[in-house]
C-alpha atoms as a PDB file:
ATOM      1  CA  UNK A   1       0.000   0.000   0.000  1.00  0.00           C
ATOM      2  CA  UNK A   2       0.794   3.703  -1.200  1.00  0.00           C
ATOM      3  CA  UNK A   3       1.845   5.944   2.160  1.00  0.00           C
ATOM      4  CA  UNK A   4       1.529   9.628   1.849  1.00  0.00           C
ATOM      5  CA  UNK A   5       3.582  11.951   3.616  1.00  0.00           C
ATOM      6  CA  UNK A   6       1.942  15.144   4.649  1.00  0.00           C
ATOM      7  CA  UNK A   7       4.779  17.461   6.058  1.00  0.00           C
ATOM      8  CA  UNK A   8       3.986  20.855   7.696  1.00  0.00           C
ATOM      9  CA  UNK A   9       7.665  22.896   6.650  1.00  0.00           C
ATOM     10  CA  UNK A  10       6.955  25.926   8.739  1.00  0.00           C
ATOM     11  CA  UNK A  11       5.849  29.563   7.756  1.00  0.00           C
ATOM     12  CA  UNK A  12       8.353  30.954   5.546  1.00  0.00           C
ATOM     13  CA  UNK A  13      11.732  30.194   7.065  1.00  0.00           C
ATOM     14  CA  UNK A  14      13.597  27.392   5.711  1.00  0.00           C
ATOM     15  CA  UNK A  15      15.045  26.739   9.054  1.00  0.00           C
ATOM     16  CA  UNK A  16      11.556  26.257  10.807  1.00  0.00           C
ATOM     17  CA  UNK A  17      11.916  22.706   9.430  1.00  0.00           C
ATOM     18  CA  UNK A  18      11.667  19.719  12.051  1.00  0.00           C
ATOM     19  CA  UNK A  19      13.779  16.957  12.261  1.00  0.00           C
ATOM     20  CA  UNK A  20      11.273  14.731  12.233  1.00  0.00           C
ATOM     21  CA  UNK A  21       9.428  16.700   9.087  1.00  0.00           C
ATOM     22  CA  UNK A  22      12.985  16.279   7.433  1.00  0.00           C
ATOM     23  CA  UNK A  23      13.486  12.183   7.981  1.00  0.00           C
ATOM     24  CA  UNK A  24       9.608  12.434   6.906  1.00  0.00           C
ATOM     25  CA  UNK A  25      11.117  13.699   3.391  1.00  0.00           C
ATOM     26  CA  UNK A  26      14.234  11.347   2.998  1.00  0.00           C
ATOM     27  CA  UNK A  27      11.278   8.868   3.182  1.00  0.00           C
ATOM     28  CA  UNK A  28       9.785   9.935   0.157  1.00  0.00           C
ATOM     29  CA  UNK A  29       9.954   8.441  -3.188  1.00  0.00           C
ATOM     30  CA  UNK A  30       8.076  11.762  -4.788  1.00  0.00           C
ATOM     31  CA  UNK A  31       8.073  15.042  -3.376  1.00  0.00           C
ATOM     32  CA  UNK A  32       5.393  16.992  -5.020  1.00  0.00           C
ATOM     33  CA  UNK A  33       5.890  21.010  -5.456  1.00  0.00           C
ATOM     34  CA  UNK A  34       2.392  22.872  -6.378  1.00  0.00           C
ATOM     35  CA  UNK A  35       3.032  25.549  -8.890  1.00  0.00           C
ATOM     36  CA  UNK A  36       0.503  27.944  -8.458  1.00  0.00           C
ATOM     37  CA  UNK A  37       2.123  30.208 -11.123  1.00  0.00           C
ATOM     38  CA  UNK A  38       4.522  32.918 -11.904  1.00  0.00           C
ATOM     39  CA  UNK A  39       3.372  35.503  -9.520  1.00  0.00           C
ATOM     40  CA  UNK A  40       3.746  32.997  -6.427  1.00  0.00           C
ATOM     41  CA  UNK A  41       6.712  31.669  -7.397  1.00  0.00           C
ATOM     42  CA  UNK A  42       8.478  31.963  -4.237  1.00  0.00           C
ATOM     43  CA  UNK A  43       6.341  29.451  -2.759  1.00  0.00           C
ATOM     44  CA  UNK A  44       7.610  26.806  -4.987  1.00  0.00           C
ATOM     45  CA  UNK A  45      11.013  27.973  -5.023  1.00  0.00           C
ATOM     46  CA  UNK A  46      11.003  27.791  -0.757  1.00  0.00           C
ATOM     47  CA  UNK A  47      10.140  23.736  -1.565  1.00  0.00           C
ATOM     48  CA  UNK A  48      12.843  23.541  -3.634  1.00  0.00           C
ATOM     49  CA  UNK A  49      15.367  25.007  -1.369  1.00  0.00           C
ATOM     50  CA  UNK A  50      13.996  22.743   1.656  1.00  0.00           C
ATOM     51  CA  UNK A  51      14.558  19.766  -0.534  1.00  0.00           C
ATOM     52  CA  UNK A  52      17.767  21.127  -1.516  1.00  0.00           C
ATOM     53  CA  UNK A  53      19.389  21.606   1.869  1.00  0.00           C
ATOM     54  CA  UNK A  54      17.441  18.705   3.915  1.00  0.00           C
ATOM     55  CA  UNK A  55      16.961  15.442   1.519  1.00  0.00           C
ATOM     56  CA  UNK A  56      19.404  13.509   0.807  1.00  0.00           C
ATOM     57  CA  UNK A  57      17.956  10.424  -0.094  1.00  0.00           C
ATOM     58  CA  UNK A  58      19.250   9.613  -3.758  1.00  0.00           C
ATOM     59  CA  UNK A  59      16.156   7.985  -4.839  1.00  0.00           C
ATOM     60  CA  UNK A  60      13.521  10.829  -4.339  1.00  0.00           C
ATOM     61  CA  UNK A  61      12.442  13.254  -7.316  1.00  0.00           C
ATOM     62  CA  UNK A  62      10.574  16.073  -7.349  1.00  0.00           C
ATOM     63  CA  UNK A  63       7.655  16.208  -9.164  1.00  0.00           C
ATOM     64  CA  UNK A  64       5.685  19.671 -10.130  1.00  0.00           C
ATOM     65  CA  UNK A  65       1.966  19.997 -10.360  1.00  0.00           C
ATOM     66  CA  UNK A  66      -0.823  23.219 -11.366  1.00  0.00           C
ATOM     67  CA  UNK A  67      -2.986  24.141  -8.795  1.00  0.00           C
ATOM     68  CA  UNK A  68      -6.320  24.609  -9.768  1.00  0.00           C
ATOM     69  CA  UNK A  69      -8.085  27.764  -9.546  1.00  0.00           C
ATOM     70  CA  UNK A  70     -10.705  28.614  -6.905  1.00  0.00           C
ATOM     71  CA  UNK A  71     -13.592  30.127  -8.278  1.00  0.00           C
ATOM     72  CA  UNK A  72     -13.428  33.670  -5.817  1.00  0.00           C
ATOM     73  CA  UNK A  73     -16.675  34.926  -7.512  1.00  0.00           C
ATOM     74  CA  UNK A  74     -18.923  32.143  -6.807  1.00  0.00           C
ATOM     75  CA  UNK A  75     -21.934  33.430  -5.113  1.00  0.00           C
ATOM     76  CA  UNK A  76     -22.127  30.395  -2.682  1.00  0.00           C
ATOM     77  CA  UNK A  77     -18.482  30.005  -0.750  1.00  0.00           C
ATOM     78  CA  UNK A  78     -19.503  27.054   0.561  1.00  0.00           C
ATOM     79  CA  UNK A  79     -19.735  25.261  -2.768  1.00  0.00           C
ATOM     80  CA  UNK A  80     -17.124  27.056  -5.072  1.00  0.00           C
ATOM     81  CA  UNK A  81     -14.535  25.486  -2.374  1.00  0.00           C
ATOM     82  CA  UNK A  82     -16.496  22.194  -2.142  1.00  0.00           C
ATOM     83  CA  UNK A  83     -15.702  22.337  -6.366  1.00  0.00           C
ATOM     84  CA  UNK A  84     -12.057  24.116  -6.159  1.00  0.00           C
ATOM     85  CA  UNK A  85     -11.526  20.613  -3.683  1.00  0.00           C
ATOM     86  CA  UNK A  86     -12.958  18.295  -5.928  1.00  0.00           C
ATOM     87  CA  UNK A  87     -10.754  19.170  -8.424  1.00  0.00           C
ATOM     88  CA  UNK A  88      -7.542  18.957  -6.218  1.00  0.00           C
ATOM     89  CA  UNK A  89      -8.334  15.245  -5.438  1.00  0.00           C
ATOM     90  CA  UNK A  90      -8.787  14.694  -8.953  1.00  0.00           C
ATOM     91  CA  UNK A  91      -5.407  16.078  -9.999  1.00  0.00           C
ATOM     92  CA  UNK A  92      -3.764  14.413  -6.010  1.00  0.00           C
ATOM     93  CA  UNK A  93      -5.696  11.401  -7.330  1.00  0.00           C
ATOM     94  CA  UNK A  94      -3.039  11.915 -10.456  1.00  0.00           C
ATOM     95  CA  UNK A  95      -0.110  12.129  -8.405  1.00  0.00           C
ATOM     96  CA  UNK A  96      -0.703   9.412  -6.160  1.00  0.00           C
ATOM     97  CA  UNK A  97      -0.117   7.118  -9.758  1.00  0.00           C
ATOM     98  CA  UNK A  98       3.346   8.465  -9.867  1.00  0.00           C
ATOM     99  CA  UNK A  99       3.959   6.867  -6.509  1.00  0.00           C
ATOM    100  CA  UNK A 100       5.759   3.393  -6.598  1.00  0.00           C
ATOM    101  CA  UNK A 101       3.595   0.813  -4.895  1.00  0.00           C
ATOM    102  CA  UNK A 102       4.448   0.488  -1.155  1.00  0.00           C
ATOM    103  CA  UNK A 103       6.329   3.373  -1.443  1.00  0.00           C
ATOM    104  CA  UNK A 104       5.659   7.366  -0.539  1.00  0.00           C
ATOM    105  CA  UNK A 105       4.907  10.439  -1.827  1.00  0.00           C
ATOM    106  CA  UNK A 106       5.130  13.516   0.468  1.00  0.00           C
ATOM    107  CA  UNK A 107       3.395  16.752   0.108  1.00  0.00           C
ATOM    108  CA  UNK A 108       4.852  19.985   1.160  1.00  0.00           C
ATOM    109  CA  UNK A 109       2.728  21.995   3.463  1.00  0.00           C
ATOM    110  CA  UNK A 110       2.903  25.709   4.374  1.00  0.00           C
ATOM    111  CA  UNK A 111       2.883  25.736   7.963  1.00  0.00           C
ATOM    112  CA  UNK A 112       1.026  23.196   9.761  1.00  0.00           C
ATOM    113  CA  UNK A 113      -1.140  20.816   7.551  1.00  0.00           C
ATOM    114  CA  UNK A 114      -3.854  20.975  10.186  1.00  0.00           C
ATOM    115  CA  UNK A 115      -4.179  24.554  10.560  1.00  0.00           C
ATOM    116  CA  UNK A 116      -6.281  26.365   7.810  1.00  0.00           C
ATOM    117  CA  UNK A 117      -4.589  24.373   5.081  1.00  0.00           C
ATOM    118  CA  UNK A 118      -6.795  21.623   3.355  1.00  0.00           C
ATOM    119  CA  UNK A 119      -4.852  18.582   2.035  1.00  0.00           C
ATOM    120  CA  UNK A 120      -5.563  16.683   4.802  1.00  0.00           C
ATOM    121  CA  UNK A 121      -9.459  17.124   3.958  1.00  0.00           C
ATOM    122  CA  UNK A 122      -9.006  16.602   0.324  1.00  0.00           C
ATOM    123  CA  UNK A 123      -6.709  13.680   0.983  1.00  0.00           C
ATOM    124  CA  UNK A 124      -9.648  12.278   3.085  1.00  0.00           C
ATOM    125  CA  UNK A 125     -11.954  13.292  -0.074  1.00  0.00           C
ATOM    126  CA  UNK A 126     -10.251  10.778  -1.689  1.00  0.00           C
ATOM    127  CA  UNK A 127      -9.748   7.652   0.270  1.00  0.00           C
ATOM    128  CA  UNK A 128     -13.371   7.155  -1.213  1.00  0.00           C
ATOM    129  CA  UNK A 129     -11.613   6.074  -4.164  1.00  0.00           C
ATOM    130  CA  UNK A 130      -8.104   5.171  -3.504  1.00  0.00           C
ATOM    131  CA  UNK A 131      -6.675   3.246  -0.705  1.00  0.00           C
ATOM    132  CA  UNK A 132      -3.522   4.426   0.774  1.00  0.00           C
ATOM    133  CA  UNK A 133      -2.155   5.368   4.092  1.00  0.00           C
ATOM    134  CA  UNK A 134      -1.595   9.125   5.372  1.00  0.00           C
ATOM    135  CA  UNK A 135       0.864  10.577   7.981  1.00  0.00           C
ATOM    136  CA  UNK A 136       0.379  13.830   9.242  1.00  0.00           C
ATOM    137  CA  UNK A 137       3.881  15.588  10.240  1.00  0.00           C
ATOM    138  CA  UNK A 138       2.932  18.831  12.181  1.00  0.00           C
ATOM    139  CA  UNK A 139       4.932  22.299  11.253  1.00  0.00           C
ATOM    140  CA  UNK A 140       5.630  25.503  13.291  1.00  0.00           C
ATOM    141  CA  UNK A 141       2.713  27.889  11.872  1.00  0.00           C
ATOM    142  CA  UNK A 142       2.470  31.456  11.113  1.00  0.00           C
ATOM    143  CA  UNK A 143       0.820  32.260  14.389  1.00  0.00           C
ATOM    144  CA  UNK A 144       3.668  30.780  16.456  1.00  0.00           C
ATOM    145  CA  UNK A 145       6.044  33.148  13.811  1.00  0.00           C
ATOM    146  CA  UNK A 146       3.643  36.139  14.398  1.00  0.00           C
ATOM    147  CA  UNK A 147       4.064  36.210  17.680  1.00  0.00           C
ATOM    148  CA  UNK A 148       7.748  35.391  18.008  1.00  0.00           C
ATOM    149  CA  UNK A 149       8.765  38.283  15.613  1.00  0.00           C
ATOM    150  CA  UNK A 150       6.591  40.571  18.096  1.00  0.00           C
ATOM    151  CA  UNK A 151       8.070  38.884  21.308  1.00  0.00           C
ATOM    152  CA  UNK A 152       4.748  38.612  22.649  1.00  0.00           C
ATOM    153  CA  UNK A 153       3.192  35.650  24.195  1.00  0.00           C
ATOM    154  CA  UNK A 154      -0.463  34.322  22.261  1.00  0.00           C
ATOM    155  CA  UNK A 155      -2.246  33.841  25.361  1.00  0.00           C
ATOM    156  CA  UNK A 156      -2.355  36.120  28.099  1.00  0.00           C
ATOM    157  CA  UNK A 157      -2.929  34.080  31.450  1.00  0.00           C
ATOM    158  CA  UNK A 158      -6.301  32.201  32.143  1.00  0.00           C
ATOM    159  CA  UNK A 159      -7.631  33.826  28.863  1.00  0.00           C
ATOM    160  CA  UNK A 160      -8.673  32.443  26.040  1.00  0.00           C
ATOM    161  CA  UNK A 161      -7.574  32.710  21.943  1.00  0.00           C
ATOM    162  CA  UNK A 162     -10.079  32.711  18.935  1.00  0.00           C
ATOM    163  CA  UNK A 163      -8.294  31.639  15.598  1.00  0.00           C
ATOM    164  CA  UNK A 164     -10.799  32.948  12.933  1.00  0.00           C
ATOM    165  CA  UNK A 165     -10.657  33.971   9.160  1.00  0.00           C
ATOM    166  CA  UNK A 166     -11.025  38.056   7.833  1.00  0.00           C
ATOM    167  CA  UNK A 167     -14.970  36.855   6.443  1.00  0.00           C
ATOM    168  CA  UNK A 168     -15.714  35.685   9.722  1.00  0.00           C
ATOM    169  CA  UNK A 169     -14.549  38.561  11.962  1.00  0.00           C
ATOM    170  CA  UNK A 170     -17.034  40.313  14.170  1.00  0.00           C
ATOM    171  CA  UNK A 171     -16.741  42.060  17.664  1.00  0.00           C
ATOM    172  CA  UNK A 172     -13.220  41.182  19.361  1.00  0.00           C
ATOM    173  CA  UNK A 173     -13.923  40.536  22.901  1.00  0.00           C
ATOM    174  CA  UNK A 174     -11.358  37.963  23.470  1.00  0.00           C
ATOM    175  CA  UNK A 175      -7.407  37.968  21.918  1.00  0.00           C
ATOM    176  CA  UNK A 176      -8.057  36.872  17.902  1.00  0.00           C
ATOM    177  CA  UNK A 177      -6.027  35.840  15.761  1.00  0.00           C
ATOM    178  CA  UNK A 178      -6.851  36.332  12.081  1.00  0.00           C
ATOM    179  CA  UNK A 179      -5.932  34.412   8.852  1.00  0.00           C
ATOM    180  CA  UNK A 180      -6.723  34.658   5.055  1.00  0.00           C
ATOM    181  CA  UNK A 181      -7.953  38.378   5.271  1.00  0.00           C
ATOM    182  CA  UNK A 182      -7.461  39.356   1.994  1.00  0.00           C
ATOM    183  CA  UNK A 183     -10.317  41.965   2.913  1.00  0.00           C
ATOM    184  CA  UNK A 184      -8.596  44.004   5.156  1.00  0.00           C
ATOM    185  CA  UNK A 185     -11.748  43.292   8.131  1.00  0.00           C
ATOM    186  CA  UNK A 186      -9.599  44.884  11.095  1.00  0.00           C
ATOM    187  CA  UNK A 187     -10.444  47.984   9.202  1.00  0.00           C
ATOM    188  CA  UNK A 188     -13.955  47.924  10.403  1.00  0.00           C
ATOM    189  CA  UNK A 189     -13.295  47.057  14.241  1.00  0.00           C
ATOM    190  CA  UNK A 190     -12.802  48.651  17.344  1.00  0.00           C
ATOM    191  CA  UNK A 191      -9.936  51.117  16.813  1.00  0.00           C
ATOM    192  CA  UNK A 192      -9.041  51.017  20.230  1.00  0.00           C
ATOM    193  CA  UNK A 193      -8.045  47.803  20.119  1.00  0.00           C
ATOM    194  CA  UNK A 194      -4.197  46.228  19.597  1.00  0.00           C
ATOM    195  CA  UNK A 195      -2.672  44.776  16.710  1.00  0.00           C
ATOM    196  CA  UNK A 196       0.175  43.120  16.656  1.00  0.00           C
ATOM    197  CA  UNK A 197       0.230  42.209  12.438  1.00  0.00           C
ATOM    198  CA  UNK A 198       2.879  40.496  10.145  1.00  0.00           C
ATOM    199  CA  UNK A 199       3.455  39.527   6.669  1.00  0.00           C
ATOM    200  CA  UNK A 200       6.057  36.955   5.077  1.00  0.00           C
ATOM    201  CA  UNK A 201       6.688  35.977   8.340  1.00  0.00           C
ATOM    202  CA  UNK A 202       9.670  33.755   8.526  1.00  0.00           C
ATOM    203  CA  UNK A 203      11.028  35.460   5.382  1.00  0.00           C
ATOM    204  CA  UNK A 204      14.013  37.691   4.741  1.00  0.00           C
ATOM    205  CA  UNK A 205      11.200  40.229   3.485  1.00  0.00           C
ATOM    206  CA  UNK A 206       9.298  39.761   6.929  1.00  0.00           C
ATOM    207  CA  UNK A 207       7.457  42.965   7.623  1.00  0.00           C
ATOM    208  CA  UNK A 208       5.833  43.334  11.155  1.00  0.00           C
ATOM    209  CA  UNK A 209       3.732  46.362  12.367  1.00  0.00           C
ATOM    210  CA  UNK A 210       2.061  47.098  15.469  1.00  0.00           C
ATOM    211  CA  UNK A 211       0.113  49.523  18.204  1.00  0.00           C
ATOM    212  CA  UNK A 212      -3.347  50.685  18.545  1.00  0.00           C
ATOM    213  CA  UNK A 213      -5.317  49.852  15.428  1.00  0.00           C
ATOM    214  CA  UNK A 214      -6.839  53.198  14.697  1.00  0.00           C
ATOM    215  CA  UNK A 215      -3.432  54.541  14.719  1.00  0.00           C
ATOM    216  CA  UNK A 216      -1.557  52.012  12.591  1.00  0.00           C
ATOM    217  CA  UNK A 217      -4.707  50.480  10.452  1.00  0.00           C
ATOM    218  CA  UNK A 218      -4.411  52.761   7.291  1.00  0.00           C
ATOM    219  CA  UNK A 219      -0.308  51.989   7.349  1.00  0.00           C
ATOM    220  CA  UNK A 220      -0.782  48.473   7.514  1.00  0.00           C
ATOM    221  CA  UNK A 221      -3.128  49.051   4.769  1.00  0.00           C
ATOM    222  CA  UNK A 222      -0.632  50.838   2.177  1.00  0.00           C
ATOM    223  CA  UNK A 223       2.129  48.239   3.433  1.00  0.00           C
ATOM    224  CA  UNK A 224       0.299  45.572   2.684  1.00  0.00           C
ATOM    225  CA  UNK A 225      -0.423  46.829  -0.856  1.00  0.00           C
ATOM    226  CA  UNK A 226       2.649  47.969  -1.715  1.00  0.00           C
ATOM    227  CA  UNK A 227       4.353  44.796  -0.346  1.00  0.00           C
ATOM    228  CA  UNK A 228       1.698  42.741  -2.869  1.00  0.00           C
ATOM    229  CA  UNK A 229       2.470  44.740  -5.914  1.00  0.00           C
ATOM    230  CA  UNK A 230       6.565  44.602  -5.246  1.00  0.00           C
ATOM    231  CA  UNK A 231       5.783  39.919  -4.721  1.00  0.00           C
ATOM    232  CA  UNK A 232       2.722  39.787  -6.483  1.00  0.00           C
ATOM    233  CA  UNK A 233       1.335  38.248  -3.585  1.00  0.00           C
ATOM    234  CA  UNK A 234       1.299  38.076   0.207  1.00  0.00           C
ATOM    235  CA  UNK A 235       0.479  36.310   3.177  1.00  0.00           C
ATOM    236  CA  UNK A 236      -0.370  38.082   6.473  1.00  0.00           C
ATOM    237  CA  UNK A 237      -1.418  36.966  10.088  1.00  0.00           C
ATOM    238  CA  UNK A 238      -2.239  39.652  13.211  1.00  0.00           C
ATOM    239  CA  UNK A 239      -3.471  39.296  16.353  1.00  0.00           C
ATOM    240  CA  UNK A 240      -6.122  41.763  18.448  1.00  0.00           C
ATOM    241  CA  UNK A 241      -6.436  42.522  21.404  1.00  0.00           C
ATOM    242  CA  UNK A 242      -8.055  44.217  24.048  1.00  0.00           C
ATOM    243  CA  UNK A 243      -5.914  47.123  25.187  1.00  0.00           C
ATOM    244  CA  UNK A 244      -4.477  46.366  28.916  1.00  0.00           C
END
């Protein structure tokens, strides 16, 4: 039986790496790199380094795939992901073939596979049809390197943390960390709360910003942009908070 690897490699630094996420990938018989074209790049090309510096096993290859698209302008979210992931387990489906029987392909995952990343659900998806074996290797996320490159602890003591997407935000009452905002939603809270925000976050072009949000909100805003046009993309994480 088919085993496949799915190894959380951290948020950005090629360092964040485990040992146990790196004998995970000198296990593999195919490493598979999603190209999600030219404008994200960089997140291929951080793969390719990690397999660079960490595997050494002769026997591996790398093997490139497209992403497909996700339909943003459906009218029901629910369903255009519910397509967008039907079509990745078709095309994992595809990969899985170039996999040597009893042997292992690995996937490379941003972060930690369990934490607002879905291969692990489309991976499931497809046991329906395939029978293979999955190992989950967990990664340090970008809400563990948020709050290092602020030196700030997540929780504060006996309180509790919300981990929640920009579409979902509404009233902070407790500390909340959000992900995927690529609306900008801290712009319509409470601007006397704190943020404590970051973007390629375990990157050489790491960019952190933080204070009270009515003060700093509109500069995170032109940052943000001018950081997308410069990589043609960009992936940000803050945190709120209640002010002390």
């Amino acid at each position: 039986m088919k085993t496949v690897l799915v190894v959380g490699i951290g948020a950005g630094h090629p360092e964040h790496i485990t040992m146990q996420a790196i004998n995970a990938l000198n296990r593999a018989d195919v490493l598979f790199i999603p190209d999600k074209g030219a404008s994200k790049a960089d997140l291929a090309d951080l793969r390719r380094d990690i397999i660079a510096r960490y595997v050494t096993n002769p026997a591996s290859r790398s093997l490139s795939y497209a992403v497909p698209q996700r339909d943003a302008a459906h009218p029901d979210y629910a369903a255009g992901v519910d397509a967008w992931h039907a079509a990745l387990a078709q095309r994992f489906g595809t990969l899985l073939d170039a996999v040597p029987e009893h042997g292992h392909g690995a996937f490379l995952v941003w972060g930690d596979p369990s934490l607002y990343d879905s291969t692990i659900r489309i991976l499931e998806r497809l046991r329906a049809s395939r029978d293979f074996v999955m190992e989950v290797i967990p990664g340090i996320t970008s809400v563990q390197a948020l709050t290092a490159a602020h030196g700030i602890a997540l929780n504060r003591i006996g309180e509790p943390v919300l981990i929640t997407t920009g579409r979902r935000l509404g009233p902070v009452t407790d500390d909340t960390v959000v992900m995927l905002d690529g609306q900008t939603a801290f712009m319509d809270a409470d601007p006397d709360l704190f943020i404590f925000w970051g973007a390629y976050l375990g990157t050489p072009d790491q960019i952190t910003i933080a204070g009270r949000l009515g003060d700093v909100r509109d500069e995170i805003v032109a940052t943000r942009k001018a950081a997308r046009a410069r990589h043609g993309w960009i992936m940000d994480t803050y945190l709120l908070r209640q002010a002390e």
